[in-house]
C-alpha atoms as a PDB file:
ATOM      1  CA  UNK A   1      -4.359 -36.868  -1.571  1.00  0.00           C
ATOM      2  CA  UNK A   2      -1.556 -35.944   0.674  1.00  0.00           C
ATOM      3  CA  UNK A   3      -1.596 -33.316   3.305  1.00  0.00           C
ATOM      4  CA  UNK A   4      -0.574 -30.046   2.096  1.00  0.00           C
ATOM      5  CA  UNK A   5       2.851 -28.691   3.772  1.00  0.00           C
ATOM      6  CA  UNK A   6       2.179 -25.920   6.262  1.00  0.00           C
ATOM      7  CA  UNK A   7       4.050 -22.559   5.330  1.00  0.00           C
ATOM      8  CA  UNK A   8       6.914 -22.017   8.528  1.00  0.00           C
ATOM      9  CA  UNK A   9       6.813 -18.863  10.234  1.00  0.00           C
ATOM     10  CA  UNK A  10       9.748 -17.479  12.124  1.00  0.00           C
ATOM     11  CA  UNK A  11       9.072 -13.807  13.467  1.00  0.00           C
ATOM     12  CA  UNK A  12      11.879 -11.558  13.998  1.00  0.00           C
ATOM     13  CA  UNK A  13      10.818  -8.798  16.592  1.00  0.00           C
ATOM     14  CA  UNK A  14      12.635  -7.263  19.671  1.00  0.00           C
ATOM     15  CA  UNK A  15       8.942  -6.606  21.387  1.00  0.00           C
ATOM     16  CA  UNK A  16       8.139  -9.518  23.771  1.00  0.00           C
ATOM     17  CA  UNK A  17       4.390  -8.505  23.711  1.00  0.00           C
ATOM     18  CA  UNK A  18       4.405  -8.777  20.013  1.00  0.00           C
ATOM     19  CA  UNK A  19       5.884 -12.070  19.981  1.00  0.00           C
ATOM     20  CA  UNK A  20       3.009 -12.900  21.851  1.00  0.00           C
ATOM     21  CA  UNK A  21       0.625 -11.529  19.795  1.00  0.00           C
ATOM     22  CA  UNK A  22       1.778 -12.911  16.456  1.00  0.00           C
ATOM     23  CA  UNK A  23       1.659 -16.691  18.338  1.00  0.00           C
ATOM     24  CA  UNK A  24      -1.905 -15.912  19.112  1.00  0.00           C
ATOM     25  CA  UNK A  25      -2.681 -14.401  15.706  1.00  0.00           C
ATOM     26  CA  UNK A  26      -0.942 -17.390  13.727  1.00  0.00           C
ATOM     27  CA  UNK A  27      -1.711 -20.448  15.902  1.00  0.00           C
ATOM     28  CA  UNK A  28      -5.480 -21.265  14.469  1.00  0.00           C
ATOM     29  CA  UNK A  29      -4.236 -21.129  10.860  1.00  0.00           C
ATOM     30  CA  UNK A  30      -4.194 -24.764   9.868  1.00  0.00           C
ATOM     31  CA  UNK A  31      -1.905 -23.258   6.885  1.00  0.00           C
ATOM     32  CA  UNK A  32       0.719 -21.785   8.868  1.00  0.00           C
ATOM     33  CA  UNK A  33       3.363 -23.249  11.721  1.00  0.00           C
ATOM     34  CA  UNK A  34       4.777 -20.790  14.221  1.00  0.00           C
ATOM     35  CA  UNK A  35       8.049 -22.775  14.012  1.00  0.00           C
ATOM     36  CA  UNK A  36      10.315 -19.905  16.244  1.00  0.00           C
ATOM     37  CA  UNK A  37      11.176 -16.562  17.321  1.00  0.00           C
ATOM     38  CA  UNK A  38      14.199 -14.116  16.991  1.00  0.00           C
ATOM     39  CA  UNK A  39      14.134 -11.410  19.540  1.00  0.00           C
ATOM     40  CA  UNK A  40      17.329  -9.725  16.919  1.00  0.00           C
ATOM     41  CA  UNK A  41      18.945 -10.490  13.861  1.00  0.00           C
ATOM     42  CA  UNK A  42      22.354 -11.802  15.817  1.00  0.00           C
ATOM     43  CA  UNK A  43      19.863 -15.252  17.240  1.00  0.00           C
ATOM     44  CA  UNK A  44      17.712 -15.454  13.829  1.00  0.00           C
ATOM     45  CA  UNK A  45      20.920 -16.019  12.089  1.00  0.00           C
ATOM     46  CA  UNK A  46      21.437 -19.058  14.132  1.00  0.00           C
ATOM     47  CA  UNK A  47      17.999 -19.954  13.525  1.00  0.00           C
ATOM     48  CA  UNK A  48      17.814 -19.698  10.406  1.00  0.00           C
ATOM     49  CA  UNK A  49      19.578 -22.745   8.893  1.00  0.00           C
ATOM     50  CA  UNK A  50      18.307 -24.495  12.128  1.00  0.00           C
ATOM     51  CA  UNK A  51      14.748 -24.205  11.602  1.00  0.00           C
ATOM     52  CA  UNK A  52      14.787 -23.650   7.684  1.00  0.00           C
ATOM     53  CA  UNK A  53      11.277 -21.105   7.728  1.00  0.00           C
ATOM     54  CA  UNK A  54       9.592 -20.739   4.185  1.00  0.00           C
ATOM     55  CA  UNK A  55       8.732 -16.500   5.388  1.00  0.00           C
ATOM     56  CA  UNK A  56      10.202 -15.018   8.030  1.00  0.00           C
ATOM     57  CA  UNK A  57       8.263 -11.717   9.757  1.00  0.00           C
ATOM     58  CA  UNK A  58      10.692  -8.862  10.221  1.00  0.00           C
ATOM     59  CA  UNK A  59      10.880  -5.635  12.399  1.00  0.00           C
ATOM     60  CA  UNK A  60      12.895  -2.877  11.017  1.00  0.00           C
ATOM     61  CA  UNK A  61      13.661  -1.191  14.164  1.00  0.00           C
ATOM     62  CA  UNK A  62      16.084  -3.250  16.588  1.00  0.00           C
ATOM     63  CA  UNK A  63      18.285  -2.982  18.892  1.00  0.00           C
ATOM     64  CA  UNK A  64      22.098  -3.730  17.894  1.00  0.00           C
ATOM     65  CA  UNK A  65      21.340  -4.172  14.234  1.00  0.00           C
ATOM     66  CA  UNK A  66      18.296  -2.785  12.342  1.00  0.00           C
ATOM     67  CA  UNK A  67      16.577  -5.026   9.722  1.00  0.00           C
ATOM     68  CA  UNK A  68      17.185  -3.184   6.848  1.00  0.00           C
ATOM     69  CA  UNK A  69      21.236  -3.948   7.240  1.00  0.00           C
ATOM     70  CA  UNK A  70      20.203  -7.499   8.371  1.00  0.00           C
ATOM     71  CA  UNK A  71      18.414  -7.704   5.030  1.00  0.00           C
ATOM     72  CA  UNK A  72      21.671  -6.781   3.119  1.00  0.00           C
ATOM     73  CA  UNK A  73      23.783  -9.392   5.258  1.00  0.00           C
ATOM     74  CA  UNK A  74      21.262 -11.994   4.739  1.00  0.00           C
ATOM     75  CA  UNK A  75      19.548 -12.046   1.623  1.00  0.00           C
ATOM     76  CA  UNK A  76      23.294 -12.978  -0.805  1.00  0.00           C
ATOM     77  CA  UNK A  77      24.245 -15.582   1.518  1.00  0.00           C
ATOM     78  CA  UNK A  78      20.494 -17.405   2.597  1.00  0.00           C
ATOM     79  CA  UNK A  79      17.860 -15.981   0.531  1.00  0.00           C
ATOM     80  CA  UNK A  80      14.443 -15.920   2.106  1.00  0.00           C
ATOM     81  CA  UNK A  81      11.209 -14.827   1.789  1.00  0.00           C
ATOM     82  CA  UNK A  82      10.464 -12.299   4.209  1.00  0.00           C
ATOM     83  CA  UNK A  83       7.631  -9.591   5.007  1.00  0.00           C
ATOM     84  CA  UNK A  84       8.562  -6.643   7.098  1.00  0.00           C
ATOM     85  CA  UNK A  85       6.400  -5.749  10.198  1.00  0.00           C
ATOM     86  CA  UNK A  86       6.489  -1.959  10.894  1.00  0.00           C
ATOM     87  CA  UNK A  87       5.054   1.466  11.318  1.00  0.00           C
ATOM     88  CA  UNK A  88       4.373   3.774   9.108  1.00  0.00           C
ATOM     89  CA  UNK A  89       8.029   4.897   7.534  1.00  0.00           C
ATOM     90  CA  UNK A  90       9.620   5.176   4.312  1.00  0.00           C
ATOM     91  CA  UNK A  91      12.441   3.217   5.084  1.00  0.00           C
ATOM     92  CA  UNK A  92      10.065   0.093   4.239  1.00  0.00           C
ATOM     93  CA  UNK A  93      11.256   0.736   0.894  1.00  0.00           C
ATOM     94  CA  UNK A  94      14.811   0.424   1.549  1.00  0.00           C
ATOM     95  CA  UNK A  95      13.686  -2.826   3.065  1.00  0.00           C
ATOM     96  CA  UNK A  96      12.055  -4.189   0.065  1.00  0.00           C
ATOM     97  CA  UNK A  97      15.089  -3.015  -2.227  1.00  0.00           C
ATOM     98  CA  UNK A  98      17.221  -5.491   0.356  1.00  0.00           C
ATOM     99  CA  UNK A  99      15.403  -7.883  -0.347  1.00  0.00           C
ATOM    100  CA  UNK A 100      11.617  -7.731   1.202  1.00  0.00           C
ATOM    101  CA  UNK A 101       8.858  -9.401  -0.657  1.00  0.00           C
ATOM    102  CA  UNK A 102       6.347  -7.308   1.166  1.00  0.00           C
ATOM    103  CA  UNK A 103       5.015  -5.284   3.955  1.00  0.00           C
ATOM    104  CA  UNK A 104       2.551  -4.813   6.553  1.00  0.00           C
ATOM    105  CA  UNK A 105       2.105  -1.991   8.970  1.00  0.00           C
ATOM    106  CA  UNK A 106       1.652  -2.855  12.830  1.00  0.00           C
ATOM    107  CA  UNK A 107      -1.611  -1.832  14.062  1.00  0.00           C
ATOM    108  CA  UNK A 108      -2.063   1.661  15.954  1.00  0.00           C
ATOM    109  CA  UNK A 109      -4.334   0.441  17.825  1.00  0.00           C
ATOM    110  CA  UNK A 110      -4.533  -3.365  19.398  1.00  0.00           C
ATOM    111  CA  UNK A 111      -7.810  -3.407  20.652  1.00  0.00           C
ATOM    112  CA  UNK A 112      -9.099  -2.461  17.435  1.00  0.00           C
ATOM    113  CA  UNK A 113      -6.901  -3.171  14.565  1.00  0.00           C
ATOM    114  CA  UNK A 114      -5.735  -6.495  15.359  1.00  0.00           C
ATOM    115  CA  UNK A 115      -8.401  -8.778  13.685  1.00  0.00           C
ATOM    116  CA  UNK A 116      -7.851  -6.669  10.023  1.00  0.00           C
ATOM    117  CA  UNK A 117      -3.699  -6.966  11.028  1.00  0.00           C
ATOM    118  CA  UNK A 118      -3.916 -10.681  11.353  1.00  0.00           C
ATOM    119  CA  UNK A 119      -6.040 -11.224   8.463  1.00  0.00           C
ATOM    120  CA  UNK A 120      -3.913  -9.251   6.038  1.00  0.00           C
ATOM    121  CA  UNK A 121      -0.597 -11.292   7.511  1.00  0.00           C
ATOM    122  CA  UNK A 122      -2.099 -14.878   7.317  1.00  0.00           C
ATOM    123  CA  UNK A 123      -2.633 -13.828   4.002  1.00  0.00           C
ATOM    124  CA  UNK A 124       0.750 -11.974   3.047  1.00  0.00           C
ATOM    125  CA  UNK A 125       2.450 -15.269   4.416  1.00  0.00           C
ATOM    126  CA  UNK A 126       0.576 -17.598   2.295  1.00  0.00           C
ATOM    127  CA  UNK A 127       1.330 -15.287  -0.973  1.00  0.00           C
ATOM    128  CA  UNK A 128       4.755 -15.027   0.170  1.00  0.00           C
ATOM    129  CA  UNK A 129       5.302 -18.780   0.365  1.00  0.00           C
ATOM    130  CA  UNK A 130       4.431 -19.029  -3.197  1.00  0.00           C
ATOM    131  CA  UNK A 131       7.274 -16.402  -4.505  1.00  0.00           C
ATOM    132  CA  UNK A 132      10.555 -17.986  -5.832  1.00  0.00           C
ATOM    133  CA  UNK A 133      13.604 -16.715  -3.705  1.00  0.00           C
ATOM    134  CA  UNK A 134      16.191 -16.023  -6.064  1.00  0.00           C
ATOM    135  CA  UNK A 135      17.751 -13.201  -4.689  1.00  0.00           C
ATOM    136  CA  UNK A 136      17.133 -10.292  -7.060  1.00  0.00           C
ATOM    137  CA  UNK A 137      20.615  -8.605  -8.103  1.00  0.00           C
ATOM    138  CA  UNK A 138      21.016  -4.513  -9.544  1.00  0.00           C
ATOM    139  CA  UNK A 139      19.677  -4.099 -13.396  1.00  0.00           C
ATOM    140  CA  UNK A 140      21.864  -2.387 -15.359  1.00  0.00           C
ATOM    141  CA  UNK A 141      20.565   1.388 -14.428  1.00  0.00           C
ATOM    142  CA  UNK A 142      21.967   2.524 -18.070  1.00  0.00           C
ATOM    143  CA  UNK A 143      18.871   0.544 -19.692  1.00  0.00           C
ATOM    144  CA  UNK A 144      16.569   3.289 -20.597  1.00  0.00           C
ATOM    145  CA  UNK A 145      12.682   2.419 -22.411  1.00  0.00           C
ATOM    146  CA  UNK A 146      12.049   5.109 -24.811  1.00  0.00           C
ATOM    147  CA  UNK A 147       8.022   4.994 -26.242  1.00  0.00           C
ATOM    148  CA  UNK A 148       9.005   6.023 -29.330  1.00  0.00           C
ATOM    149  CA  UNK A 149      11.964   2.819 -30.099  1.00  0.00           C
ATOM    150  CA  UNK A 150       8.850   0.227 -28.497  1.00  0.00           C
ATOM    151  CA  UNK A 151       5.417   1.065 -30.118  1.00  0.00           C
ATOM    152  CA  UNK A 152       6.016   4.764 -32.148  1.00  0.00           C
ATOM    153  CA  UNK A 153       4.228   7.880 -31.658  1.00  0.00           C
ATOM    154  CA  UNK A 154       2.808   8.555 -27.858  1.00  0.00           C
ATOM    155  CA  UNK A 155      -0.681   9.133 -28.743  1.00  0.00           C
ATOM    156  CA  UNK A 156      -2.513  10.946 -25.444  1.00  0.00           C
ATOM    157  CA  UNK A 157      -5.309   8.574 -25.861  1.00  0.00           C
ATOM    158  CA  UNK A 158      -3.039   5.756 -24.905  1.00  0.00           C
ATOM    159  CA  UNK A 159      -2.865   4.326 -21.651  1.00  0.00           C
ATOM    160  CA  UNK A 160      -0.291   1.624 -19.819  1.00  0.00           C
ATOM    161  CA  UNK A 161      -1.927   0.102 -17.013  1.00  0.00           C
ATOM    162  CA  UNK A 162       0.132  -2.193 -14.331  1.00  0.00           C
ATOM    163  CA  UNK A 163      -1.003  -4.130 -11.491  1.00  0.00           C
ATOM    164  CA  UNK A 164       1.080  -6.135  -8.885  1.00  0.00           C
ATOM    165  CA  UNK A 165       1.009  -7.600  -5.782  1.00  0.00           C
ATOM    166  CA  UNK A 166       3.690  -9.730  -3.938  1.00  0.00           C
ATOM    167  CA  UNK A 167       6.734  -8.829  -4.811  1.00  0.00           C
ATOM    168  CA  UNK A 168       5.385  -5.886  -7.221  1.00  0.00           C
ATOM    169  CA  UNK A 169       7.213  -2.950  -5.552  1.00  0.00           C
ATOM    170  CA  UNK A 170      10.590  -4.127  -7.038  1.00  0.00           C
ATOM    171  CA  UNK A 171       9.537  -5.377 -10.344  1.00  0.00           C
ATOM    172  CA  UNK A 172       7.352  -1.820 -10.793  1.00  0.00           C
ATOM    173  CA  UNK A 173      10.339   0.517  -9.472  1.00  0.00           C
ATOM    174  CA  UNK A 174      12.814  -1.274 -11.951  1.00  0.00           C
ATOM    175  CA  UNK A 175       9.965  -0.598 -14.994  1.00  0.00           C
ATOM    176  CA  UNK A 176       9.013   2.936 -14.131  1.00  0.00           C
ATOM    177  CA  UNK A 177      13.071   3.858 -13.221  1.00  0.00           C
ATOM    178  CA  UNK A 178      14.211   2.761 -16.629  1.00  0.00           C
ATOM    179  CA  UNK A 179      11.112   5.122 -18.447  1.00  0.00           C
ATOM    180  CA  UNK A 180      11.625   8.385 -20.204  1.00  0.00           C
ATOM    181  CA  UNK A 181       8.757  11.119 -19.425  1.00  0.00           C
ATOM    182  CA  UNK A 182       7.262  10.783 -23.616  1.00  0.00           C
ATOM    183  CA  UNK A 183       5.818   7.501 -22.255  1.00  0.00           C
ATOM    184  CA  UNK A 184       1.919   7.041 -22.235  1.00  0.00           C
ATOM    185  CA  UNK A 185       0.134   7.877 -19.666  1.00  0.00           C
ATOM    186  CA  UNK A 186       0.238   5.407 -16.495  1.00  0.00           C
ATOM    187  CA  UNK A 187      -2.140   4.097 -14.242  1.00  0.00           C
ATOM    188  CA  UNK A 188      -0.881   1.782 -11.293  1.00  0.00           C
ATOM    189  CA  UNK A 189      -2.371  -0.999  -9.383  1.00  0.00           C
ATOM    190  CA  UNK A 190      -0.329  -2.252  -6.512  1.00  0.00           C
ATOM    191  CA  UNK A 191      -1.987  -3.942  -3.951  1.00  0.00           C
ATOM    192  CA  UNK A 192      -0.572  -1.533  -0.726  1.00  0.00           C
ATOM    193  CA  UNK A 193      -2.071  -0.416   2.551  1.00  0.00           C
ATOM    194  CA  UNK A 194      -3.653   3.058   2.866  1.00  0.00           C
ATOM    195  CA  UNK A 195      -0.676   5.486   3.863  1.00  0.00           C
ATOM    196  CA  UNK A 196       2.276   3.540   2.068  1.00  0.00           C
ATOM    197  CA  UNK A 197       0.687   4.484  -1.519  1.00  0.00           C
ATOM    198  CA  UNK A 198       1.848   8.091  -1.021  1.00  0.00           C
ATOM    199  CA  UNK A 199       5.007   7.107   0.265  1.00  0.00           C
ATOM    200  CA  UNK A 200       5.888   4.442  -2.538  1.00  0.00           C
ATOM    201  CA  UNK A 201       4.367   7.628  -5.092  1.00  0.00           C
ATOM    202  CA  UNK A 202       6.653  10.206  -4.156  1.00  0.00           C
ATOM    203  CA  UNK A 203       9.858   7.591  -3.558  1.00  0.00           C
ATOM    204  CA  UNK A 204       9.238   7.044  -7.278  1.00  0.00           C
ATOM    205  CA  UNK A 205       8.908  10.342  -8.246  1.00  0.00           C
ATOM    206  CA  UNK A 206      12.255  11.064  -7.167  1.00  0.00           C
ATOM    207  CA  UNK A 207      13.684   8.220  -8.469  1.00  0.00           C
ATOM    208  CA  UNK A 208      12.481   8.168 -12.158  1.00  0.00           C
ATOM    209  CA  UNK A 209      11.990  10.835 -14.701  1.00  0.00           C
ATOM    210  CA  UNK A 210       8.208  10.432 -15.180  1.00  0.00           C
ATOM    211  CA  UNK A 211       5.806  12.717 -12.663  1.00  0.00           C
ATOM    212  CA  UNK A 212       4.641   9.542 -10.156  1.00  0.00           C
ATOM    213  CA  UNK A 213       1.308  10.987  -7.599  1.00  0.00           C
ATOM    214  CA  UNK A 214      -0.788   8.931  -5.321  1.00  0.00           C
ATOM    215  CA  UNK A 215      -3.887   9.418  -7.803  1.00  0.00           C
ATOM    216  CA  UNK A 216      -7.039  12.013  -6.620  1.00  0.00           C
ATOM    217  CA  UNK A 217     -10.165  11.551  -7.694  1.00  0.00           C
ATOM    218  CA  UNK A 218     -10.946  13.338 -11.019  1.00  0.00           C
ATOM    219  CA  UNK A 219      -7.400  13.075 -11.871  1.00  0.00           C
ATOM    220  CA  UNK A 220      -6.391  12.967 -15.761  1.00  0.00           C
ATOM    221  CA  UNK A 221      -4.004  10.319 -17.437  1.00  0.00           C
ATOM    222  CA  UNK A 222      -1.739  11.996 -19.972  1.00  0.00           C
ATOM    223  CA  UNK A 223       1.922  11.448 -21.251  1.00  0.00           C
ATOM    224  CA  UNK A 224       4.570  11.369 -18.595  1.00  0.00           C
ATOM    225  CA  UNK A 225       2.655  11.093 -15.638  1.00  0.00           C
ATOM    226  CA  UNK A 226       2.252   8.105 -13.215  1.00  0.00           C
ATOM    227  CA  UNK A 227      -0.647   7.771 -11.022  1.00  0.00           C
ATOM    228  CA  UNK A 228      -0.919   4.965  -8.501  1.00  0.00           C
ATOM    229  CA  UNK A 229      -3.604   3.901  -7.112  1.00  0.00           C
ATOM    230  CA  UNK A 230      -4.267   5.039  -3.124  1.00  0.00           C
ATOM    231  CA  UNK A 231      -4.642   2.540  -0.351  1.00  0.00           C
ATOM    232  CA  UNK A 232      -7.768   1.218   0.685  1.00  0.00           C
ATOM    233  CA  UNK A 233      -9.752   2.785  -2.766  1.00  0.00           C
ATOM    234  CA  UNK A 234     -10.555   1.068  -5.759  1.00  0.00           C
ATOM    235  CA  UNK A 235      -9.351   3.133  -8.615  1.00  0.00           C
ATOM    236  CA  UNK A 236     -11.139   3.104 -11.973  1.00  0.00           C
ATOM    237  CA  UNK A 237     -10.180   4.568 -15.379  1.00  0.00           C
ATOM    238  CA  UNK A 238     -13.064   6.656 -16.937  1.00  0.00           C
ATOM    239  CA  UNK A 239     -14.031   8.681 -20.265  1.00  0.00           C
ATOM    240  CA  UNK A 240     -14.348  11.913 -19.754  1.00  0.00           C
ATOM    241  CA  UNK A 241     -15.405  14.075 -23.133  1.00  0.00           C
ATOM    242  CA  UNK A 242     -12.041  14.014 -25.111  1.00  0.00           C
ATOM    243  CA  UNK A 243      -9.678  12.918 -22.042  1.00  0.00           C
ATOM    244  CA  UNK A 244      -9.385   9.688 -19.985  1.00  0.00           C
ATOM    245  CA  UNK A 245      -9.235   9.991 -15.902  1.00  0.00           C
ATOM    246  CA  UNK A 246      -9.112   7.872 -12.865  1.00  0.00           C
ATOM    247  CA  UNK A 247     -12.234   7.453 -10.443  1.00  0.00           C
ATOM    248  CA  UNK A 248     -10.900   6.814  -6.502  1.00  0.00           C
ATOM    249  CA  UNK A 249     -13.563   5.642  -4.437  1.00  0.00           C
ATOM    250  CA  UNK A 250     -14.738   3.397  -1.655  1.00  0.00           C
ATOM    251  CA  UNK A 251     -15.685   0.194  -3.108  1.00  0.00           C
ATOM    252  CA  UNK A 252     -16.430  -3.684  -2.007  1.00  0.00           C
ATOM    253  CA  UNK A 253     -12.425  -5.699  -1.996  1.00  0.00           C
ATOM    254  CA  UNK A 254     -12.004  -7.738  -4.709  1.00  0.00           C
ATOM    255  CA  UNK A 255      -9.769 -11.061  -4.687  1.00  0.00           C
ATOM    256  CA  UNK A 256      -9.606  -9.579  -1.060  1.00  0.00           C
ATOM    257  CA  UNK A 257      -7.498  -6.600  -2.543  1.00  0.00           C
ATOM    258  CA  UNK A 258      -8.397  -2.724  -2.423  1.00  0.00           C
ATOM    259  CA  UNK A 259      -7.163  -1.159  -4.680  1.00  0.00           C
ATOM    260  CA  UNK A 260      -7.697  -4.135  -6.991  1.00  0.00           C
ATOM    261  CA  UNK A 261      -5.852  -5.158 -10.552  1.00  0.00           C
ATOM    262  CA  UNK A 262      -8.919  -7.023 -11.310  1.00  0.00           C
ATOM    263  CA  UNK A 263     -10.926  -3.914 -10.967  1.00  0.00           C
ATOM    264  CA  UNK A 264      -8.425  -0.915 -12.880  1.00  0.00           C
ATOM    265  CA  UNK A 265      -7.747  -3.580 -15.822  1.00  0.00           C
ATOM    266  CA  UNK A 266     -11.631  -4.398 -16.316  1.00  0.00           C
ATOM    267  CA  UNK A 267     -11.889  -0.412 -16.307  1.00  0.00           C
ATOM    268  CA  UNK A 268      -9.557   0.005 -18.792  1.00  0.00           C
ATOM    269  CA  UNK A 269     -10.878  -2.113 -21.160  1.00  0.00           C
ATOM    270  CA  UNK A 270     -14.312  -0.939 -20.703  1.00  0.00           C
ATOM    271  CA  UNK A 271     -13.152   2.608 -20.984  1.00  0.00           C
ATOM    272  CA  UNK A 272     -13.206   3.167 -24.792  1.00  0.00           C
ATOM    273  CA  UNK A 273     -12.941   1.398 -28.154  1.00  0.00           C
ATOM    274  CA  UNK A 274      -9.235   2.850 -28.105  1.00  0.00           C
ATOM    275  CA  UNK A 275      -8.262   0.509 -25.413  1.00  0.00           C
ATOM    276  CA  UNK A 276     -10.233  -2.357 -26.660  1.00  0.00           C
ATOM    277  CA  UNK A 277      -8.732  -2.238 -30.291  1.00  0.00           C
ATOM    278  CA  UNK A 278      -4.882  -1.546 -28.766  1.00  0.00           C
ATOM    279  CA  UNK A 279      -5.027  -3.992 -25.786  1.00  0.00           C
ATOM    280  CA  UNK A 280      -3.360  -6.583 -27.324  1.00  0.00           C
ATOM    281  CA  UNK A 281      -0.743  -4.562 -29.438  1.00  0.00           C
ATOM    282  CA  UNK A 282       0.456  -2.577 -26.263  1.00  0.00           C
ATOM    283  CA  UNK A 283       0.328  -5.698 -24.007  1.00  0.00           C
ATOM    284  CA  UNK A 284       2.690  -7.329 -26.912  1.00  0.00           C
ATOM    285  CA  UNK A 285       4.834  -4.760 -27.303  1.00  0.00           C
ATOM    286  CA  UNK A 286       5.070  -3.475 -23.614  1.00  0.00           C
ATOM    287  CA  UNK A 287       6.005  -6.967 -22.378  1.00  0.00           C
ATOM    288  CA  UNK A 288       8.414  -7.034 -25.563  1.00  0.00           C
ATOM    289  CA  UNK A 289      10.370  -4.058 -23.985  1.00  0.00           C
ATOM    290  CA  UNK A 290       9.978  -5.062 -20.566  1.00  0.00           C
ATOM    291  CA  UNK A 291      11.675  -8.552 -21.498  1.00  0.00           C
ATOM    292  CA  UNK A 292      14.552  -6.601 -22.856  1.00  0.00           C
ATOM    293  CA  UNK A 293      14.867  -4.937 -19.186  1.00  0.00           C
ATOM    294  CA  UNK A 294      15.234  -8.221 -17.175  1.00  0.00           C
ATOM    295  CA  UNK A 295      17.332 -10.540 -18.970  1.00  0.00           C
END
């Protein structure tokens, strides 16, 4: 059986020491070559066709040109898979709607932090490599998903659950922005560090016209409101007399993920013979109207 390729790495980051610390943090993954560095966007654009990486790692904040505009440049004329490498901000967003797969913060602190940072980035890389690169163009932001022209009557017992990972902050900002507020209630899976959940909740709250939260524990689905999972919790979705609500809670990773899709879709189904009985209608028809979205 032949050798599988390694996945090739170049990092993009003005900081010398963290150059340094992603060769160290890379270099024992038999998965992964370190195949360059980019101390700005002006040299990796040289390097690029050059060294041809499968993922490139990419600072936001640079000196001469920031990588959310080297994004833009990039992404129509050499698309690439690439993770962003930052603190905690909200223009990470703005980076995945240029064209980011995913993101990962930078740890606070490196004595601590930096055997959980690694781990998380060996593993974002390897998911990564696995993503086609077409470069994703605007939807048409007329399309609108109405409940009632997909499935009928919003019942308050019903319940759309979503989980992504790789890639899923695009595809579930596209779904949710094209939603009007009678739709079921939502619960969201999206496999996000602690911190970002909130950020990603309230970015689409503004942007849609369905009420999007980072979910609380105790929280109640209903019609029109989106509730997405916090960071580093597993959220469940529980029976609760009459009404249906989330459980947010420390809990064991699953798949290596927490929050987990695994975990909020085996809730749902457990939750009540109402999910059970409609799984496979709303599944049908959901994916029915989501097709109509993305062609």
């Amino acid at each position: 059986m032949p050798e599988e390729r390694k996945v090739r790495v170049l990092a993009l980051d003005d900081s010398l020491l963290f150059r340094e610390l992603i060769t160290k943090g890379l270099k024992d993954d038999d998965r992964i070559e370190l195949v360059g560095f980019a101390s700005d966007p002006f040299v990796a654009k040289d390097k690029i066709p050059e060294l041809k990486p499968d993922v490139i790692t990419l600072d936001i904040e640079m000196p001469r040109m920031d990588g959310i505009n080297f994004l833009r440049r990039l992404m129509p004329q050499y698309p690439v898979r690439v993770i962003v490498v930052t603190s905690l901000n909200a223009s990470v967003f703005e980076a995945m709607d240029a064209g980011a797969l995913d993101f990962i913060a930078k740890p606070g602190n490196l004595n601590e932090d930096l055997t959980r940072f690694f781990e998380d980035l060996r593993d974002k890389i390897i998911a990564a490599s696995k993503v086609g690169i077409a470069y994703r163009r605007s939807r048409n932001a007329d399309i609108r998903l109405e409940a009632e022209g997909v499935w009928g009557a919003v019942d308050p017992r019903d319940i759309i659950a979503v989980g992504a990972s790789t890639g899923g902050t695009d595809a579930i900002t596209s779904i949710l922005t094209k939603f009007s507020t009678n739709m079921p209630g939502i619960v969201v899976a999206q496999h996000m560090p602690a911190r970002f959940t909130e950020l990603f909740a309230k970015r689409l709250d503004a942007m849609s016209n369905l009420y999007v939260k980072e979910a609380e524990d105790g929280d109640q689905i209903r019609p029109g409101r989106v509730l997405i999972a916090p960071g580093d919790l597993q959220m469940t979705v529980c029976r609760s007399g009459p009404d249906y609500r989330v459980r947010c809670e420390n809990g064991a990773k699953v798949s290596g993920h927490r929050p987990s899709v695994d975990v909020l879709f085996n809730s749902v189904a457990a939750a009540g013979s109402r999910f059970i009985k409609t799984a496979g209608f709303f599944t049908f028809r959901f994916f029915q109207g989501i097709r109509k979205l993305c062609v």
